[in-house]
C-alpha atoms as a PDB file:
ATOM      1  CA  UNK A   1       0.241  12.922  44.204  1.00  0.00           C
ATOM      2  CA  UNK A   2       0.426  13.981  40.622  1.00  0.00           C
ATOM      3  CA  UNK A   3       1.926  17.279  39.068  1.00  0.00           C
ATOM      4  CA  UNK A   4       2.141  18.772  36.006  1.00  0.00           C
ATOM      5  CA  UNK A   5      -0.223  16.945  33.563  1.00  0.00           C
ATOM      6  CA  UNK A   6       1.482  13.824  34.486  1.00  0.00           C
ATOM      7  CA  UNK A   7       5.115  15.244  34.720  1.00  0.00           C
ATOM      8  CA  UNK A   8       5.524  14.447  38.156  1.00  0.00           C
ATOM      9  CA  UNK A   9       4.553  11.728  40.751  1.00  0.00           C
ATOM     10  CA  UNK A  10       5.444  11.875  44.533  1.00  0.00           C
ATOM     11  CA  UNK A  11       5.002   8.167  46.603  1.00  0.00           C
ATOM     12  CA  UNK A  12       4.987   8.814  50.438  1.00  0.00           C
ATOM     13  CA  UNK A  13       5.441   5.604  51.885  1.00  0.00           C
ATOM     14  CA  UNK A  14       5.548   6.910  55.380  1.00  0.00           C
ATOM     15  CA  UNK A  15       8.313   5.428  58.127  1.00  0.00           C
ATOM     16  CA  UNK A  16       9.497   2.390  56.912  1.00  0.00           C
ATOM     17  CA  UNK A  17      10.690   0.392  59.239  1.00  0.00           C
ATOM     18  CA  UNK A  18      13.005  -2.967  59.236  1.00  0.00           C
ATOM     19  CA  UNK A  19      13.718  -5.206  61.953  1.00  0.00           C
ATOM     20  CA  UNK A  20      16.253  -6.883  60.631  1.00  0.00           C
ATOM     21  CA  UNK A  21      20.062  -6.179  60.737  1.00  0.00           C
ATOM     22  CA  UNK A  22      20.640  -6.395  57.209  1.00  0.00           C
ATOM     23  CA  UNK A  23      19.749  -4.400  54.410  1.00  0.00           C
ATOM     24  CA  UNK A  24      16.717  -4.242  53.236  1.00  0.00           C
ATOM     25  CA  UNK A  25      15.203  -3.411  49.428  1.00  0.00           C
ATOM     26  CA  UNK A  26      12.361  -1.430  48.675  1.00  0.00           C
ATOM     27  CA  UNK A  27      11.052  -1.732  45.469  1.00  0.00           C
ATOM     28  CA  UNK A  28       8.218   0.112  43.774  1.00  0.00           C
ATOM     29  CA  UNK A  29       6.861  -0.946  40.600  1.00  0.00           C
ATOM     30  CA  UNK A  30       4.653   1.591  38.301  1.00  0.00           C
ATOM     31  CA  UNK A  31       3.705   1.478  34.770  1.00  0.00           C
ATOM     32  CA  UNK A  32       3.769   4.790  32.816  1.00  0.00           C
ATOM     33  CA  UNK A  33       1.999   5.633  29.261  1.00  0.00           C
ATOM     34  CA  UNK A  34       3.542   7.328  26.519  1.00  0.00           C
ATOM     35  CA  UNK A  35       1.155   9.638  25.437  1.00  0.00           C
ATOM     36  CA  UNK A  36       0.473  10.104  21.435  1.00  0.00           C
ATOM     37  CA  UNK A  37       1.108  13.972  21.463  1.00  0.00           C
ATOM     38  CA  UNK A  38       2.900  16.250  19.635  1.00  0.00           C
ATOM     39  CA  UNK A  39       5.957  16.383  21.680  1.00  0.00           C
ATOM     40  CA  UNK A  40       6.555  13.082  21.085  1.00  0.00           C
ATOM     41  CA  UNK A  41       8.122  12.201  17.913  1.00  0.00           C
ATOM     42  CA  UNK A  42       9.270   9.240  16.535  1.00  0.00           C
ATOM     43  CA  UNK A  43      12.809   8.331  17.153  1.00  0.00           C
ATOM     44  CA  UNK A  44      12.537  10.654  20.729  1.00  0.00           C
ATOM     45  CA  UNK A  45      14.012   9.360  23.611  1.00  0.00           C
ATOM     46  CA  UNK A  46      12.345   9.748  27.251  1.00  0.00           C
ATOM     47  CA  UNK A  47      13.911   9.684  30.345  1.00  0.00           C
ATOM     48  CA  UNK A  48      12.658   8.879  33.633  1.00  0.00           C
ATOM     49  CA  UNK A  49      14.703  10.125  36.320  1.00  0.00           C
ATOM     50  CA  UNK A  50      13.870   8.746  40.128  1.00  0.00           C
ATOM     51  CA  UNK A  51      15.091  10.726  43.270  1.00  0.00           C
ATOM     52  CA  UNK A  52      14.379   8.918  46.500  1.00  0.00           C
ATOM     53  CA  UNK A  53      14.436  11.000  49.301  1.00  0.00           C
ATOM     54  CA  UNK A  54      14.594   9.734  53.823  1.00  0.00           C
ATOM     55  CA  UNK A  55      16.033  11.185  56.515  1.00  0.00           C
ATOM     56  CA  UNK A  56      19.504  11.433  56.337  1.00  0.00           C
ATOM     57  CA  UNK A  57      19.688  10.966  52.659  1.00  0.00           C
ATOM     58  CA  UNK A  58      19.250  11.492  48.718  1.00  0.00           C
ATOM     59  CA  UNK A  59      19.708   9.172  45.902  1.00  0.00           C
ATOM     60  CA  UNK A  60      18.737   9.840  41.800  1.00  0.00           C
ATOM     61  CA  UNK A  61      18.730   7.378  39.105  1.00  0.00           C
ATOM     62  CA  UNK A  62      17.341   6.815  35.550  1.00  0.00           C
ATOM     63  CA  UNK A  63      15.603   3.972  34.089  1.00  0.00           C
ATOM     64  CA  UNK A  64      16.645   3.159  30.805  1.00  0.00           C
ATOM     65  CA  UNK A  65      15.547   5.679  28.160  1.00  0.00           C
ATOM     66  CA  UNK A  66      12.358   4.664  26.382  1.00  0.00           C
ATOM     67  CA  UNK A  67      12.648   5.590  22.314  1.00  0.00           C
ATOM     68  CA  UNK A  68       8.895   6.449  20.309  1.00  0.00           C
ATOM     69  CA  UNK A  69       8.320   4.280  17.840  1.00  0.00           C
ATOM     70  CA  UNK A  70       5.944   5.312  15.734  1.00  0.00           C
ATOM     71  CA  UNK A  71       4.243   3.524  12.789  1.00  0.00           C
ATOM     72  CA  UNK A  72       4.296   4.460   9.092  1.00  0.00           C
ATOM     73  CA  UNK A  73       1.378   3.394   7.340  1.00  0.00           C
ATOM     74  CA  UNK A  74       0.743   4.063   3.496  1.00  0.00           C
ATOM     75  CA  UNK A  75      -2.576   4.485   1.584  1.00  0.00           C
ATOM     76  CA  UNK A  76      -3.181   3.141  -1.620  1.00  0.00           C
ATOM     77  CA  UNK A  77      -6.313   4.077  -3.800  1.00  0.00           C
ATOM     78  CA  UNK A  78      -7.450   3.062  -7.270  1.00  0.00           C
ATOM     79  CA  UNK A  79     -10.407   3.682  -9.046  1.00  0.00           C
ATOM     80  CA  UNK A  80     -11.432   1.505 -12.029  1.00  0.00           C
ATOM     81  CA  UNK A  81     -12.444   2.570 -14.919  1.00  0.00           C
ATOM     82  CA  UNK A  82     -11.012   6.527 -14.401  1.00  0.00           C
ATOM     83  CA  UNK A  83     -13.636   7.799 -17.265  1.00  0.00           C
ATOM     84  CA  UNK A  84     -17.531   6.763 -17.132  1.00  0.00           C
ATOM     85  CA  UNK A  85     -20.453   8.311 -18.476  1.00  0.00           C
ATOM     86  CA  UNK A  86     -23.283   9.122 -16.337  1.00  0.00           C
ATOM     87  CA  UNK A  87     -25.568   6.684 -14.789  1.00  0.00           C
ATOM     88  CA  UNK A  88     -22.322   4.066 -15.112  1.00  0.00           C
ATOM     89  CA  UNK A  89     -20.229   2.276 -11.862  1.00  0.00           C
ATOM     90  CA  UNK A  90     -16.959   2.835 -10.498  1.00  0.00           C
ATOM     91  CA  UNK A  91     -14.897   0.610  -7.914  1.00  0.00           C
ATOM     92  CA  UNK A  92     -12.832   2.365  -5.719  1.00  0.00           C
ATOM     93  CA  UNK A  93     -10.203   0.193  -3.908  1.00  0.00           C
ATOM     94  CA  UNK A  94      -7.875   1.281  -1.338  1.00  0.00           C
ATOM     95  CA  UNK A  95      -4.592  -0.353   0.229  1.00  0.00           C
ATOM     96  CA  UNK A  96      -3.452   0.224   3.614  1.00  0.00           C
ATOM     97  CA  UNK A  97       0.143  -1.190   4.691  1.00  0.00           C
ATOM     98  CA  UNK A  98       3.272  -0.377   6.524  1.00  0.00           C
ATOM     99  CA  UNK A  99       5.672   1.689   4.442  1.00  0.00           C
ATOM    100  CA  UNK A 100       9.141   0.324   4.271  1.00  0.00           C
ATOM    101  CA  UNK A 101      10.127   2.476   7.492  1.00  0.00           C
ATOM    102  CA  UNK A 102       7.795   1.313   9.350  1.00  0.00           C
ATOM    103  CA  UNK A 103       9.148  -0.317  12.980  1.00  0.00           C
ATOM    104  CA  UNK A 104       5.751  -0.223  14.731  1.00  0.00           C
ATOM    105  CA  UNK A 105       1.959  -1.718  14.945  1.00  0.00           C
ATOM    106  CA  UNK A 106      -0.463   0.771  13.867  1.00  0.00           C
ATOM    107  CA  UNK A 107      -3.024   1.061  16.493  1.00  0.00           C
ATOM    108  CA  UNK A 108      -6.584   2.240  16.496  1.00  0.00           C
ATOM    109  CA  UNK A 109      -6.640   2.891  12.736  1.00  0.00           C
ATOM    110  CA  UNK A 110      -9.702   4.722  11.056  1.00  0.00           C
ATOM    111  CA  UNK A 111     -10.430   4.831   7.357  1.00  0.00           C
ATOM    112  CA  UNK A 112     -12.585   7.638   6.014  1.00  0.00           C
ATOM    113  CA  UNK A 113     -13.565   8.040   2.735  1.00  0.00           C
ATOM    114  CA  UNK A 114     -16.116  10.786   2.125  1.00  0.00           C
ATOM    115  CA  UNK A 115     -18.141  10.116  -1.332  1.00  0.00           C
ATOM    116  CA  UNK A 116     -18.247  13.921  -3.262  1.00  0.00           C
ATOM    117  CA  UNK A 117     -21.216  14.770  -4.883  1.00  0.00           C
ATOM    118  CA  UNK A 118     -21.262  13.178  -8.295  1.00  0.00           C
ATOM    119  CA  UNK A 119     -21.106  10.046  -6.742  1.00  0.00           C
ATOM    120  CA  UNK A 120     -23.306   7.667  -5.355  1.00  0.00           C
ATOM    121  CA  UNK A 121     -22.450   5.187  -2.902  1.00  0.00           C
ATOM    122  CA  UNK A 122     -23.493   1.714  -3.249  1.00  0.00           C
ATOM    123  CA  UNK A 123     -24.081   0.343  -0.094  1.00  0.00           C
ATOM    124  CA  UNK A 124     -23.984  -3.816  -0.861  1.00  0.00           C
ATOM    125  CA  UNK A 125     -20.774  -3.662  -2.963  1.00  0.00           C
ATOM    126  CA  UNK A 126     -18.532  -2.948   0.459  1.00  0.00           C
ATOM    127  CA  UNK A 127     -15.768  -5.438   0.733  1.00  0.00           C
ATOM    128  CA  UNK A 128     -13.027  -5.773   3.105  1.00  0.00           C
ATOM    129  CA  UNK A 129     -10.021  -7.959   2.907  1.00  0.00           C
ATOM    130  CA  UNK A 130      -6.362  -8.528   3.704  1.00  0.00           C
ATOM    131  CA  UNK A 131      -4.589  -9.790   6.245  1.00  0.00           C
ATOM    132  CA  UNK A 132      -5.838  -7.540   9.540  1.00  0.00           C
ATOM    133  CA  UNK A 133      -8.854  -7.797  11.120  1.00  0.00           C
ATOM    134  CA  UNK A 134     -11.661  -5.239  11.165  1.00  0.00           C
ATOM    135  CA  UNK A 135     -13.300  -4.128  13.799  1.00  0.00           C
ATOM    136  CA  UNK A 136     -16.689  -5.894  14.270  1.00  0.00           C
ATOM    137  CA  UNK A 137     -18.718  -2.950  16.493  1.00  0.00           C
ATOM    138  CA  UNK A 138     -19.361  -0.624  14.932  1.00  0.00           C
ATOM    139  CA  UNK A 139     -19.147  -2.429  11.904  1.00  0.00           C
ATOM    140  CA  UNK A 140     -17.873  -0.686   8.681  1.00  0.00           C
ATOM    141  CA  UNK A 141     -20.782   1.546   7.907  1.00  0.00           C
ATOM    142  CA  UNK A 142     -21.745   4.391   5.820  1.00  0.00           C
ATOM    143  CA  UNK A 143     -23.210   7.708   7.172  1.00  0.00           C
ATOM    144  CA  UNK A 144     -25.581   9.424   4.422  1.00  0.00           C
ATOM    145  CA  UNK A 145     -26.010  12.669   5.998  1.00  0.00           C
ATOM    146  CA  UNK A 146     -22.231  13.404   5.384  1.00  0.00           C
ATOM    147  CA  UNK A 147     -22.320  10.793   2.553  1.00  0.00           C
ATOM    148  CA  UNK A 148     -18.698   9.243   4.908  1.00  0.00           C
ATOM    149  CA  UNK A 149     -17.695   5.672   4.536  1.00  0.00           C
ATOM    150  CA  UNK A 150     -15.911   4.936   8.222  1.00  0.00           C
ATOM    151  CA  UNK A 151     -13.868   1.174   8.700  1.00  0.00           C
ATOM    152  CA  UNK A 152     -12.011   0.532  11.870  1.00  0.00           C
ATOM    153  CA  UNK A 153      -9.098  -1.234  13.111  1.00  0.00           C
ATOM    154  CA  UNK A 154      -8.171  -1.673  16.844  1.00  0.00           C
ATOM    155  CA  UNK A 155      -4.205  -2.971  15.141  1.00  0.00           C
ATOM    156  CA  UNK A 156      -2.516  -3.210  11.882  1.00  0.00           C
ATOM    157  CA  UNK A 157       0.240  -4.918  12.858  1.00  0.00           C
ATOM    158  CA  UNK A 158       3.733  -4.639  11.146  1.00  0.00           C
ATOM    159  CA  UNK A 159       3.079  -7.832   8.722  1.00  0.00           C
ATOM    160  CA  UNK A 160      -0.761  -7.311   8.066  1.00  0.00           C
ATOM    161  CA  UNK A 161      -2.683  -5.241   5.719  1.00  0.00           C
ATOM    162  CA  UNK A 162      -6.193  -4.086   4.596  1.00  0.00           C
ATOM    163  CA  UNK A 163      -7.768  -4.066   1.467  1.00  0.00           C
ATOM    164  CA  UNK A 164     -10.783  -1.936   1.077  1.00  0.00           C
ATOM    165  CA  UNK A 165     -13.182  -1.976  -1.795  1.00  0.00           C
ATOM    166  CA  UNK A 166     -16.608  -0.088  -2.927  1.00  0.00           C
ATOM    167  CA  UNK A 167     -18.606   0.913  -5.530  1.00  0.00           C
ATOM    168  CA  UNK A 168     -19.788   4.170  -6.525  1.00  0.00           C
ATOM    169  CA  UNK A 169     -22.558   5.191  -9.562  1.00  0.00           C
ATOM    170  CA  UNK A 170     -21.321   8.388 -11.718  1.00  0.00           C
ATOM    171  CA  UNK A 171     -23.775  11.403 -11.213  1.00  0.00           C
ATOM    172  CA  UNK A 172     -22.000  14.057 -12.794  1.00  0.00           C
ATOM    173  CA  UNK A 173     -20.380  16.721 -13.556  1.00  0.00           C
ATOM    174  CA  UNK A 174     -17.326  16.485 -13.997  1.00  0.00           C
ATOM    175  CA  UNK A 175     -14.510  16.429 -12.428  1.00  0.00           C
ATOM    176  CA  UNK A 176     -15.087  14.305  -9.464  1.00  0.00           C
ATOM    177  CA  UNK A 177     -12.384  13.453  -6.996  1.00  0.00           C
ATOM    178  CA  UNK A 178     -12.716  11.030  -4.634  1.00  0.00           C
ATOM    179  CA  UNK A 179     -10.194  10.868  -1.338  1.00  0.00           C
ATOM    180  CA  UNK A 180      -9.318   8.924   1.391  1.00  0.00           C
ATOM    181  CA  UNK A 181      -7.573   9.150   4.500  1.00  0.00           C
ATOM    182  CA  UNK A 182      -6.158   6.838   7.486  1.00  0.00           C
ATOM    183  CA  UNK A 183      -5.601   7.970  10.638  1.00  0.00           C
ATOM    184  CA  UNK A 184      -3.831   5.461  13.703  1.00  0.00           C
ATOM    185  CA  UNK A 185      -2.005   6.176  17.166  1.00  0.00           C
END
């Protein structure tokens, strides 16, 4: 039985009987998931507290407490050139890596980068690189009715990086600011 969202779990194992006249160990082994909520922060500690509970008797213990670790991913971007007349190209290239805090894998990362008007995207100049690997379904793609480039990552891990790189044709007016963000668990 579960209680409380997950905050509780009762085994009934029933009579357990033993035959012979030593002691005897029970052991139950469970996995648990951390879930990526508010509450938990990085650098938290949770406990697990056990109370086993028979006739004739009552015993609580802890497991060891597990600390969050969360992962600190930074977000380059660079555009190149910064001034263009109308009509001309821009490349847009954006860095993702673990910041020098960083103690964890970056899991299910997303990259959006939604192209303002006064841009155009251009589809065939998409390039990704570095050292992690993208995800291959869905591929990276671009979404014209909300004119959002998406790329996907199932794991940045601690040594890896990506390298993302576009084009974009100036439309006008100015000013046109372009923005990216990175989202992971």
């Amino acid at each position: 039985m579960i209680e409380n969202s997950g905050g509780l779990i009762t085994f009934d194992f029933g009579t357990i009987t033993s035959t012979s006249a030593s002691a005897q160990v029970v052991r139950v082994r469970y996995s648990l998931i951390v879930l990526d909520i508010l509450a938990n922060q990085d650098g938290d500690s949770l406990v697990n507290n056990v109370i086993w509970t028979w006739l004739g008797g009552t015993r609580s213990t802890n497991a060891p407490p597990v600390q969050i670790v969360e992962p600190q991913l930074e977000i380059d971007k660079d555009a190149s050139p910064t001034s263009v007349a109308i009509g001309e190209t821009v490349t847009f290239t954006i860095d993702l890596s673990h910041d020098a805090v960083s103690s964890a894998d970056a899991f299910d990362v997303v990259l959006t980068d939604q192209i303002p008007t006064g841009l155009t995207y251009l589809p065939a100049s998409l390039t990704i690189g570095g050292s992690a690997t993208v995800n291959p379904e869905p591929p990276p793609y671009y979404d014209p009715a909300t004119n959002t480039l998406t790329i996907t990552w199932d794991v940045i891990r601690l040594d890896e990086t990506a390298i993302v790189s576009f084009q974009a044709t100036y439309l006008g007016p100015p000013p046109v600011v372009n923005t990216s963000n990175a989202e992971w668990t």
